[in-house]
PDB file of N, CA and C in Angstrom:
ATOM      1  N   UNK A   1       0.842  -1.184   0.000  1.00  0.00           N
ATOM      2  CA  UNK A   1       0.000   0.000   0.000  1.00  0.00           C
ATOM      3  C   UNK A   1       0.880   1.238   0.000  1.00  0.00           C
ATOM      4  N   UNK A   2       0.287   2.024  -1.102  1.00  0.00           N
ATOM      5  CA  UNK A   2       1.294   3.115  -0.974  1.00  0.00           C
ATOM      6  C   UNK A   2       0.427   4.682  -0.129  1.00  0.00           C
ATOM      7  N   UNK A   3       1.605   5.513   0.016  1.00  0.00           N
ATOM      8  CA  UNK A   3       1.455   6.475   1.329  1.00  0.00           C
ATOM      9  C   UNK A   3       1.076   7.472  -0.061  1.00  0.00           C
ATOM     10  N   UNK A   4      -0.183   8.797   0.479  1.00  0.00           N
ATOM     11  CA  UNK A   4      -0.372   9.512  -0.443  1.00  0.00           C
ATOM     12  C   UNK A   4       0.443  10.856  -0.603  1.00  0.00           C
ATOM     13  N   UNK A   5       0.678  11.319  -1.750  1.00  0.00           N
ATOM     14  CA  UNK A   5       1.800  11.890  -2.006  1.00  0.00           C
ATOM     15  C   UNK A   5       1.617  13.245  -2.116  1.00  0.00           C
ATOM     16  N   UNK A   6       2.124  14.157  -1.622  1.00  0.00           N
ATOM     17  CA  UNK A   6       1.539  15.812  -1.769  1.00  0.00           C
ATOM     18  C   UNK A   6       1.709  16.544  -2.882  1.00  0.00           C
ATOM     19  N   UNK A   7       1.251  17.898  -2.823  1.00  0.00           N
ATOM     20  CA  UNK A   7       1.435  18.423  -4.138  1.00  0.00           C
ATOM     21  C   UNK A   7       2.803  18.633  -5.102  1.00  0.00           C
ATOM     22  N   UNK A   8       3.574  18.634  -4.359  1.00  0.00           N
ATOM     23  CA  UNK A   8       5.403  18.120  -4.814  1.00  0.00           C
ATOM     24  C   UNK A   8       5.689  16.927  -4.953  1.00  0.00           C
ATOM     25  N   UNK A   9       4.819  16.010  -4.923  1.00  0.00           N
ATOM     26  CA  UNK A   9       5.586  14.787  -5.624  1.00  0.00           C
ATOM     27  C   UNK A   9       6.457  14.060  -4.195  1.00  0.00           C
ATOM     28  N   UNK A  10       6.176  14.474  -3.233  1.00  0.00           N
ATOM     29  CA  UNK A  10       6.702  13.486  -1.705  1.00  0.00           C
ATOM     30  C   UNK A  10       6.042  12.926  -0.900  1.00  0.00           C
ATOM     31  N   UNK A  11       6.051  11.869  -0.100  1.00  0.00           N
ATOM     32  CA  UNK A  11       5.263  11.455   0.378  1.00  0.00           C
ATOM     33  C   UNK A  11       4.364  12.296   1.975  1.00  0.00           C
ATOM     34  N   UNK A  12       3.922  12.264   1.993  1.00  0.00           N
ATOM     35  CA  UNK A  12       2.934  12.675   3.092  1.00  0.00           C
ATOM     36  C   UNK A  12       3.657  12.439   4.752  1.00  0.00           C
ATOM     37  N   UNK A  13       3.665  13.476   5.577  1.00  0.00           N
ATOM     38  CA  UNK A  13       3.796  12.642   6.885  1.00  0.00           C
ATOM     39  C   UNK A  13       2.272  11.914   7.192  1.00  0.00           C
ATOM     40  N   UNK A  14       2.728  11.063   8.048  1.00  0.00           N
ATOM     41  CA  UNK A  14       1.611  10.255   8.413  1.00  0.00           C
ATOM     42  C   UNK A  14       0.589  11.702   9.719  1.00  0.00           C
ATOM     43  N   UNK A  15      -0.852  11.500   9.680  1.00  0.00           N
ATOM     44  CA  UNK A  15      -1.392  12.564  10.836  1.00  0.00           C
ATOM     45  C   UNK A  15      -1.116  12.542  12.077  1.00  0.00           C
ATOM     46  N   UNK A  16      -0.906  13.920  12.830  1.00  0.00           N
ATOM     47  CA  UNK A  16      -0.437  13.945  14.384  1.00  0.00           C
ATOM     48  C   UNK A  16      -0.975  12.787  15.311  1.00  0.00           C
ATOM     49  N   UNK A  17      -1.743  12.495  14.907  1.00  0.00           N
ATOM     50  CA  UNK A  17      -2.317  11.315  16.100  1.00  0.00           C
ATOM     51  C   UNK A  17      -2.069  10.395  15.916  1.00  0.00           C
ATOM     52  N   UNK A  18      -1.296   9.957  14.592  1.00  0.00           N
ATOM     53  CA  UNK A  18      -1.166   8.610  14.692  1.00  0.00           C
ATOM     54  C   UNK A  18       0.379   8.412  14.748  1.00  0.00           C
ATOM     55  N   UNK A  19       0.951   9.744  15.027  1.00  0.00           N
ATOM     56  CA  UNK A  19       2.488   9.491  14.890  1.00  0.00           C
ATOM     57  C   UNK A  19       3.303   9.310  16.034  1.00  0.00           C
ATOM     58  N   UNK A  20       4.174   8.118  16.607  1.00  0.00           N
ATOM     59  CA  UNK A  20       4.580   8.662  17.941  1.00  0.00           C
ATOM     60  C   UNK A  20       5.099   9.530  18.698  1.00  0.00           C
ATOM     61  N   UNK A  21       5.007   9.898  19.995  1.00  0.00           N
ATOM     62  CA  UNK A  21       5.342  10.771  20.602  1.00  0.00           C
ATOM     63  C   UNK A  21       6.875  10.748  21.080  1.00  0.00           C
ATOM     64  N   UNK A  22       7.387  11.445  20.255  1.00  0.00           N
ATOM     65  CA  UNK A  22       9.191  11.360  21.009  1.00  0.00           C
ATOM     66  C   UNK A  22       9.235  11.430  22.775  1.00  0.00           C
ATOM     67  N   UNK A  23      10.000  10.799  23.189  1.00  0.00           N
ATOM     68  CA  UNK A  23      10.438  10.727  24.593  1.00  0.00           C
ATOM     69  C   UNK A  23      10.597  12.012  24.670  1.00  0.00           C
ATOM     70  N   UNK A  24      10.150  12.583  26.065  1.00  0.00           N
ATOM     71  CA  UNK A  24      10.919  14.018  26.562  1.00  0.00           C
ATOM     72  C   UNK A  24      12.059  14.294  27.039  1.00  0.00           C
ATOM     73  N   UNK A  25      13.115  13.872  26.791  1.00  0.00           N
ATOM     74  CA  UNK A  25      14.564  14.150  26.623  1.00  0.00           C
ATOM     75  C   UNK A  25      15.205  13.851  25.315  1.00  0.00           C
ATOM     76  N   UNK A  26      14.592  13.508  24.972  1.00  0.00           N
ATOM     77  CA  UNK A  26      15.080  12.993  22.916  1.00  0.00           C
ATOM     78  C   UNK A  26      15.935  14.433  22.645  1.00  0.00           C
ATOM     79  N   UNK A  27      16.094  15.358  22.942  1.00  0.00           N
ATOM     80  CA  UNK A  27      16.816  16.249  21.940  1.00  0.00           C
ATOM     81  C   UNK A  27      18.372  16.074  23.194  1.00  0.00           C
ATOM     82  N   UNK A  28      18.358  16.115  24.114  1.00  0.00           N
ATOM     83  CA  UNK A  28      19.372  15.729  25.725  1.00  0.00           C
ATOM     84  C   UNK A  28      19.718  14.507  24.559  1.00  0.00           C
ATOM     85  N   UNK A  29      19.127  13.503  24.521  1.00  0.00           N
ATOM     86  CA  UNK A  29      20.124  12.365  23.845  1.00  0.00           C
ATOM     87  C   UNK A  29      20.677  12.993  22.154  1.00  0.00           C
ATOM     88  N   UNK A  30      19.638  13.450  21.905  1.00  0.00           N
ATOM     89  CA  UNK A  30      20.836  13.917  20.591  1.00  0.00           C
ATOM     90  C   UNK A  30      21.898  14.769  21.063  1.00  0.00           C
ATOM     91  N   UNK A  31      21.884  15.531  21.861  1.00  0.00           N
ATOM     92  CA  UNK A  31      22.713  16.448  21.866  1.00  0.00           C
ATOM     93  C   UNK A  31      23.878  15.862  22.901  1.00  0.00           C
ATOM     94  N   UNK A  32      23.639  14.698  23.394  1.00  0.00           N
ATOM     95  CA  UNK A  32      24.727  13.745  23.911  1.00  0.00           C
ATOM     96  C   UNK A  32      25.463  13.194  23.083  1.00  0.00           C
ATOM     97  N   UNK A  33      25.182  12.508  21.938  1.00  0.00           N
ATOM     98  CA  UNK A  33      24.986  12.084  20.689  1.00  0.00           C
ATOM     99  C   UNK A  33      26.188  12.553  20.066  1.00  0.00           C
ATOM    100  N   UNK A  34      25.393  13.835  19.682  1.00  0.00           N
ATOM    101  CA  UNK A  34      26.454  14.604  18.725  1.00  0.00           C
ATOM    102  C   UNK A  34      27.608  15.396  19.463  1.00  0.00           C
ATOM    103  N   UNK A  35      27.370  15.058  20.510  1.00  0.00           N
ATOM    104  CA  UNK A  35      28.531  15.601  21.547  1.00  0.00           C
ATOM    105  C   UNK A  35      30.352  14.658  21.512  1.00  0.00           C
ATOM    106  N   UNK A  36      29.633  13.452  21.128  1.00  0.00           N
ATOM    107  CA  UNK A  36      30.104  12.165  21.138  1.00  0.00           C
ATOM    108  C   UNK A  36      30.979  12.549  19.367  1.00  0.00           C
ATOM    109  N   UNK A  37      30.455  12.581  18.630  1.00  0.00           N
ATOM    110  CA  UNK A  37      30.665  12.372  17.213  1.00  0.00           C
ATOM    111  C   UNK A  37      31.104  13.944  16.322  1.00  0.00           C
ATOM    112  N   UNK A  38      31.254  14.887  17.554  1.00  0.00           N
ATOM    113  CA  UNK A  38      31.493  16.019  16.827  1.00  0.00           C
ATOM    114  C   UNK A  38      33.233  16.058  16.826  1.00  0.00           C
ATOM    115  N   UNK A  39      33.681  16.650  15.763  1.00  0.00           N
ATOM    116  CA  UNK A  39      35.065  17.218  15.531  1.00  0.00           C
ATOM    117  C   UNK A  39      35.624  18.154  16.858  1.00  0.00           C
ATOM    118  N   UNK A  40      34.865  19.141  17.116  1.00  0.00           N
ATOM    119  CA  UNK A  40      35.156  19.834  18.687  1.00  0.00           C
ATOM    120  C   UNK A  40      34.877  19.810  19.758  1.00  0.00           C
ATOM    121  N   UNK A  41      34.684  18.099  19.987  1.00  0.00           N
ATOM    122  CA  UNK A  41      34.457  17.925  21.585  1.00  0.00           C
ATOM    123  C   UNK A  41      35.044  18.237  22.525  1.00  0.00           C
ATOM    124  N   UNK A  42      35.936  18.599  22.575  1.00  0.00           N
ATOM    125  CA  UNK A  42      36.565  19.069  23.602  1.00  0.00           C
ATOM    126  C   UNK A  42      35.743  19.720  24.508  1.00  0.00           C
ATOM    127  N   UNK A  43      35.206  18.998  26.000  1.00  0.00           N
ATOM    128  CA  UNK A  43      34.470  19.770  26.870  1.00  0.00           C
ATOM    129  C   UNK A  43      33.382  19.445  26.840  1.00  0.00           C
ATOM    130  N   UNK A  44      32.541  19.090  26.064  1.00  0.00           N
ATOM    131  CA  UNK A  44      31.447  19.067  25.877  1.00  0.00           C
ATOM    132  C   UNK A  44      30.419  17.720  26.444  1.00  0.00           C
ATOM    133  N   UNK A  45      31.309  16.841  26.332  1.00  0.00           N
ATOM    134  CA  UNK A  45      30.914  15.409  26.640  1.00  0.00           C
ATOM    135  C   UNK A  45      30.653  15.537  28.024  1.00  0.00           C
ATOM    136  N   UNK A  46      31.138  15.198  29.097  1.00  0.00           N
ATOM    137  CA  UNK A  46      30.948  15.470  30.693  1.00  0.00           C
ATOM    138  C   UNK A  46      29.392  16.481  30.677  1.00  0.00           C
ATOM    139  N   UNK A  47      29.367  17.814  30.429  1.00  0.00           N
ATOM    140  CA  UNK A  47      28.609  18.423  30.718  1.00  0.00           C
ATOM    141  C   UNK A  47      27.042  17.821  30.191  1.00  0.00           C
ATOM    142  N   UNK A  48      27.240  17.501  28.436  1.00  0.00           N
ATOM    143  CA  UNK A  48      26.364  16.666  27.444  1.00  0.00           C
ATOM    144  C   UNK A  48      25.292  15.384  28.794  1.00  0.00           C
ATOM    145  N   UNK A  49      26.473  14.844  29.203  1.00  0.00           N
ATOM    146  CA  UNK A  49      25.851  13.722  29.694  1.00  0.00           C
ATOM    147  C   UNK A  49      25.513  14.120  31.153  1.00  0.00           C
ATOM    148  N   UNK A  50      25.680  14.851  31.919  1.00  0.00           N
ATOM    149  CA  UNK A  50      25.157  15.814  33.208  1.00  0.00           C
ATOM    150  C   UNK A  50      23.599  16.394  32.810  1.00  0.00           C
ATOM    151  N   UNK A  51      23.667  17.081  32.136  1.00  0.00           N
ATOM    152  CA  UNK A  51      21.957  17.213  31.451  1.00  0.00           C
ATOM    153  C   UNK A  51      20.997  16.256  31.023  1.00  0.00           C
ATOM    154  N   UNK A  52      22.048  15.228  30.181  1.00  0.00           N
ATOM    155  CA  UNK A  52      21.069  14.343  29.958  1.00  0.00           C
ATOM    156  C   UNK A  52      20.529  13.368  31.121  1.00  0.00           C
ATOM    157  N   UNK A  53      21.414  13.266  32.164  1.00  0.00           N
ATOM    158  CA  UNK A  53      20.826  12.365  33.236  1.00  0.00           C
ATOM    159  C   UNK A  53      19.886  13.029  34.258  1.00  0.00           C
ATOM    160  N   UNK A  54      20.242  14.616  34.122  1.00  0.00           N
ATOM    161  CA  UNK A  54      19.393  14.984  34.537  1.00  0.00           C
ATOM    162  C   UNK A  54      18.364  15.310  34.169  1.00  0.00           C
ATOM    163  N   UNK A  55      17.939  15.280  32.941  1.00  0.00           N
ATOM    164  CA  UNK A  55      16.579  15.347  31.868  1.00  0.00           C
ATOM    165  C   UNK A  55      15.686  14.047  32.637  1.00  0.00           C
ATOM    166  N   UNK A  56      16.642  12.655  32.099  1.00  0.00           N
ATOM    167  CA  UNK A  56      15.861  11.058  32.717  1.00  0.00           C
ATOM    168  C   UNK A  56      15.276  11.227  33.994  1.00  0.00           C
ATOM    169  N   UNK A  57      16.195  11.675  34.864  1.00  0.00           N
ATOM    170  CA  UNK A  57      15.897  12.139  36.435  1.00  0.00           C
ATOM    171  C   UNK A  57      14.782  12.813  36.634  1.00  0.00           C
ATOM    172  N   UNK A  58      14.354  13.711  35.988  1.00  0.00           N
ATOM    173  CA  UNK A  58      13.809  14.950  36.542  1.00  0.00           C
ATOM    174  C   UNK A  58      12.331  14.558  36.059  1.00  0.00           C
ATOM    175  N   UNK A  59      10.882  14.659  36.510  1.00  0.00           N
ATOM    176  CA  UNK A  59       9.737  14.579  36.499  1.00  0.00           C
ATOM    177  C   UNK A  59       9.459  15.395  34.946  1.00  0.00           C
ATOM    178  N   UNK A  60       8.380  14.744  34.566  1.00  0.00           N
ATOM    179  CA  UNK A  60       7.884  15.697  33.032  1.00  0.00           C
ATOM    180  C   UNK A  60       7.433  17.182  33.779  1.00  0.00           C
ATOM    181  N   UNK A  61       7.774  18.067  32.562  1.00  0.00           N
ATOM    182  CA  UNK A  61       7.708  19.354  32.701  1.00  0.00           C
ATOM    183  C   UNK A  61       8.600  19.773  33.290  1.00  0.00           C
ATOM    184  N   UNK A  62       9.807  19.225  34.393  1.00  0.00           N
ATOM    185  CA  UNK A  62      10.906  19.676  34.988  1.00  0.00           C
ATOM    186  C   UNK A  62      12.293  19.294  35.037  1.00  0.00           C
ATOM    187  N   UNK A  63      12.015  19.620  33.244  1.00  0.00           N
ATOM    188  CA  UNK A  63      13.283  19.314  32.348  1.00  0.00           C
ATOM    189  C   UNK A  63      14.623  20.143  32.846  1.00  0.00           C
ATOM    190  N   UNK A  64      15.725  20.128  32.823  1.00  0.00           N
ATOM    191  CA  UNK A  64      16.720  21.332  32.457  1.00  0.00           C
ATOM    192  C   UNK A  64      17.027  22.171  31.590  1.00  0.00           C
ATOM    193  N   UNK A  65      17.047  23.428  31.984  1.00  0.00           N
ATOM    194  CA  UNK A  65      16.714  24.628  30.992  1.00  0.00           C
ATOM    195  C   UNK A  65      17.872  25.281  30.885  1.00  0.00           C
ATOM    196  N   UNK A  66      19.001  24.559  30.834  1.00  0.00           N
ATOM    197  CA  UNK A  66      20.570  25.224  30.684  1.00  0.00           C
ATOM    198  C   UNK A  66      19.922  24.895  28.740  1.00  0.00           C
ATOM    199  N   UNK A  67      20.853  25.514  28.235  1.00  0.00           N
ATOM    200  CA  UNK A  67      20.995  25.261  26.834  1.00  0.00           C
ATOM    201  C   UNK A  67      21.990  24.070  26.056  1.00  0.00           C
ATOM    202  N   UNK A  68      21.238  23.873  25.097  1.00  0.00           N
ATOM    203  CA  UNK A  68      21.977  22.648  24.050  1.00  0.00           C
ATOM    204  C   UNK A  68      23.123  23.098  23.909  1.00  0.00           C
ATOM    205  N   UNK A  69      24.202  21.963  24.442  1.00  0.00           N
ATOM    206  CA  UNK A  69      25.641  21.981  23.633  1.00  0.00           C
ATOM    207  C   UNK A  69      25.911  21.988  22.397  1.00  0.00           C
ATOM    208  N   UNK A  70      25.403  21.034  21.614  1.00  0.00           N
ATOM    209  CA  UNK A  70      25.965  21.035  20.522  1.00  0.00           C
ATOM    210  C   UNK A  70      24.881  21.398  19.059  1.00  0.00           C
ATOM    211  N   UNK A  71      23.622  20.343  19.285  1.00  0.00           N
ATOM    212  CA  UNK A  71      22.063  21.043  18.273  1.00  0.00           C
ATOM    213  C   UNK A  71      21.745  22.536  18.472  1.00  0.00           C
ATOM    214  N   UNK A  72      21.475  22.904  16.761  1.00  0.00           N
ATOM    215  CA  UNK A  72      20.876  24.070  17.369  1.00  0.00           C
ATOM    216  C   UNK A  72      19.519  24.238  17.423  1.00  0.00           C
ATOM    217  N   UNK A  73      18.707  23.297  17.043  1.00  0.00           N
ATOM    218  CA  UNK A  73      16.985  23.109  17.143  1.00  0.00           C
ATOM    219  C   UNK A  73      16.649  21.968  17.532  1.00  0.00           C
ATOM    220  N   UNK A  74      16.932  22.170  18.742  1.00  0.00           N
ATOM    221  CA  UNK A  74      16.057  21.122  19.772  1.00  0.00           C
ATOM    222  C   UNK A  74      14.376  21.153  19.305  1.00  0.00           C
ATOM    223  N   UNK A  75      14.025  21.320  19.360  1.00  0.00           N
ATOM    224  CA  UNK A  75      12.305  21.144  18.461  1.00  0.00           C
ATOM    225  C   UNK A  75      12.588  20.040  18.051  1.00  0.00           C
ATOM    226  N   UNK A  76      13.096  20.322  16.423  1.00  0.00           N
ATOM    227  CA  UNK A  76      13.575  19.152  15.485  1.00  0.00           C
ATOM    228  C   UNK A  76      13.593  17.971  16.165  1.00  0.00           C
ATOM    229  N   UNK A  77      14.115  18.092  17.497  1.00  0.00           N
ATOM    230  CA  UNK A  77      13.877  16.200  17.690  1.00  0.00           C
ATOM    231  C   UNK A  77      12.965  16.129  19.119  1.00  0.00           C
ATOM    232  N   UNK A  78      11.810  16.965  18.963  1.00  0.00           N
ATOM    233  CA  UNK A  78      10.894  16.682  19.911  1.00  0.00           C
ATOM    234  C   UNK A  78       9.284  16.994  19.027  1.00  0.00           C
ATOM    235  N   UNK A  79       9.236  17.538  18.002  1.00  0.00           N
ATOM    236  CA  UNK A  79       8.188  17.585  17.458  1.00  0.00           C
ATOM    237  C   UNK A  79       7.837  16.279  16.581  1.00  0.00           C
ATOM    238  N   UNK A  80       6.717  15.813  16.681  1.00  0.00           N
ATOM    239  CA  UNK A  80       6.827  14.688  15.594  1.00  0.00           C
ATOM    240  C   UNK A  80       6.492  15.128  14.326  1.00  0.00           C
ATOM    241  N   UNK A  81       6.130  15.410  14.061  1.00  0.00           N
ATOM    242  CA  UNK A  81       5.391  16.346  12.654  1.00  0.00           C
ATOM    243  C   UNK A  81       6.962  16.563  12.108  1.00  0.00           C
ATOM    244  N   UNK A  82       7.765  17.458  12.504  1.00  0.00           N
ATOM    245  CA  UNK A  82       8.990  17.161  12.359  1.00  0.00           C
ATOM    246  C   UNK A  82      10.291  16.114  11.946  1.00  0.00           C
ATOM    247  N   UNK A  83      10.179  15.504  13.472  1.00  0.00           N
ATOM    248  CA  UNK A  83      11.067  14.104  13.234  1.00  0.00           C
ATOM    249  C   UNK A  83      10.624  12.942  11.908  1.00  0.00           C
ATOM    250  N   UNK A  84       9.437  12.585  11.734  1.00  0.00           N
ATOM    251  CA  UNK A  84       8.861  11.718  10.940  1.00  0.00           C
ATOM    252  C   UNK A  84       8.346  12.616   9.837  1.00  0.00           C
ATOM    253  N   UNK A  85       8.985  13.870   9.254  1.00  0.00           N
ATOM    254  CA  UNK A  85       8.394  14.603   8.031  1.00  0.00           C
ATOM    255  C   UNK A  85       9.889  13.669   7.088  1.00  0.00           C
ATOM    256  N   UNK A  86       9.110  13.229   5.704  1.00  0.00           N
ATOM    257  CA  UNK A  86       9.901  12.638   5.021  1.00  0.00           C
ATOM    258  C   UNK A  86      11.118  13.813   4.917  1.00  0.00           C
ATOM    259  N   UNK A  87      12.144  13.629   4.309  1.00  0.00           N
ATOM    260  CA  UNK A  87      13.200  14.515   3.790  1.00  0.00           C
ATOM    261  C   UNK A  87      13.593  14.658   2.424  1.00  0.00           C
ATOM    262  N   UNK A  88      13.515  15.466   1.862  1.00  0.00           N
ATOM    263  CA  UNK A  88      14.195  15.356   0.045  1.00  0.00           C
ATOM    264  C   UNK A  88      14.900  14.536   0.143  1.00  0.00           C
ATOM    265  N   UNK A  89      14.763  13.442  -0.838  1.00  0.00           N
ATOM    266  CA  UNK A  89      15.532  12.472  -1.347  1.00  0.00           C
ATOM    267  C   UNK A  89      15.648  11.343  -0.613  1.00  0.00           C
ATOM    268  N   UNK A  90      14.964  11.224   0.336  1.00  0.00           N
ATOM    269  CA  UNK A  90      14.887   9.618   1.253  1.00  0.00           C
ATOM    270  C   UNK A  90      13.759   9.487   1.024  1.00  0.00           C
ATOM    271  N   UNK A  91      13.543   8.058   0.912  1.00  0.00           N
ATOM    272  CA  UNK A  91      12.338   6.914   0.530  1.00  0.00           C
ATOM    273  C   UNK A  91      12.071   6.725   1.884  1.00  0.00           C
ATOM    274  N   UNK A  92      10.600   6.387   2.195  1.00  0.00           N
ATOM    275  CA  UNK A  92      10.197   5.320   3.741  1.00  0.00           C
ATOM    276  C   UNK A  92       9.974   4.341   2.846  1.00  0.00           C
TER     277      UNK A  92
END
């Protein structure tokens, strides 16, 4: 079965309700992530993973509000509409 395709010729995200809900620290693990795999880590790692345990730790809604090390749009990996929007040139 194929997914219906928008007025550009790409496929459709699937609708908000049926898409899952990213974990609420998902952008804390990317930004652990890329903390890990960036060219200028230096520093970054220790602190990266201090937020992120304290993201897991901390009750919903009482996230840590220091700023991303290394992403610069944390959204991007907490919106789903977002995360699961196809991308130019990748197939699902």
């Amino acid at each position: 079965m194929s997914q219906p395709e928008s007025e550009s010729g790409s496929t459709a995200a699937p609708p908000p309700k049926k898409m899952p809900r990213p974990h609420r620290c998902n952008a804390r693990v990317e930004d652990f992530v890329q903390s890990l795999v960036t060219v200028e880590w230096s520093g970054k790692i220790q602190p990266a993973w201090r937020l992120l345990r304290q993201c897991l730790k901390s009750e919903p809604g009482q996230e840590p509000q220091e700023p991303y090390l290394v992403i610069k749009d944390p959204q991007a990996y907490l919106d789903p509409a977002r995360m699961y929007a196809p991308r130019p040139g990748m197939e699902r």
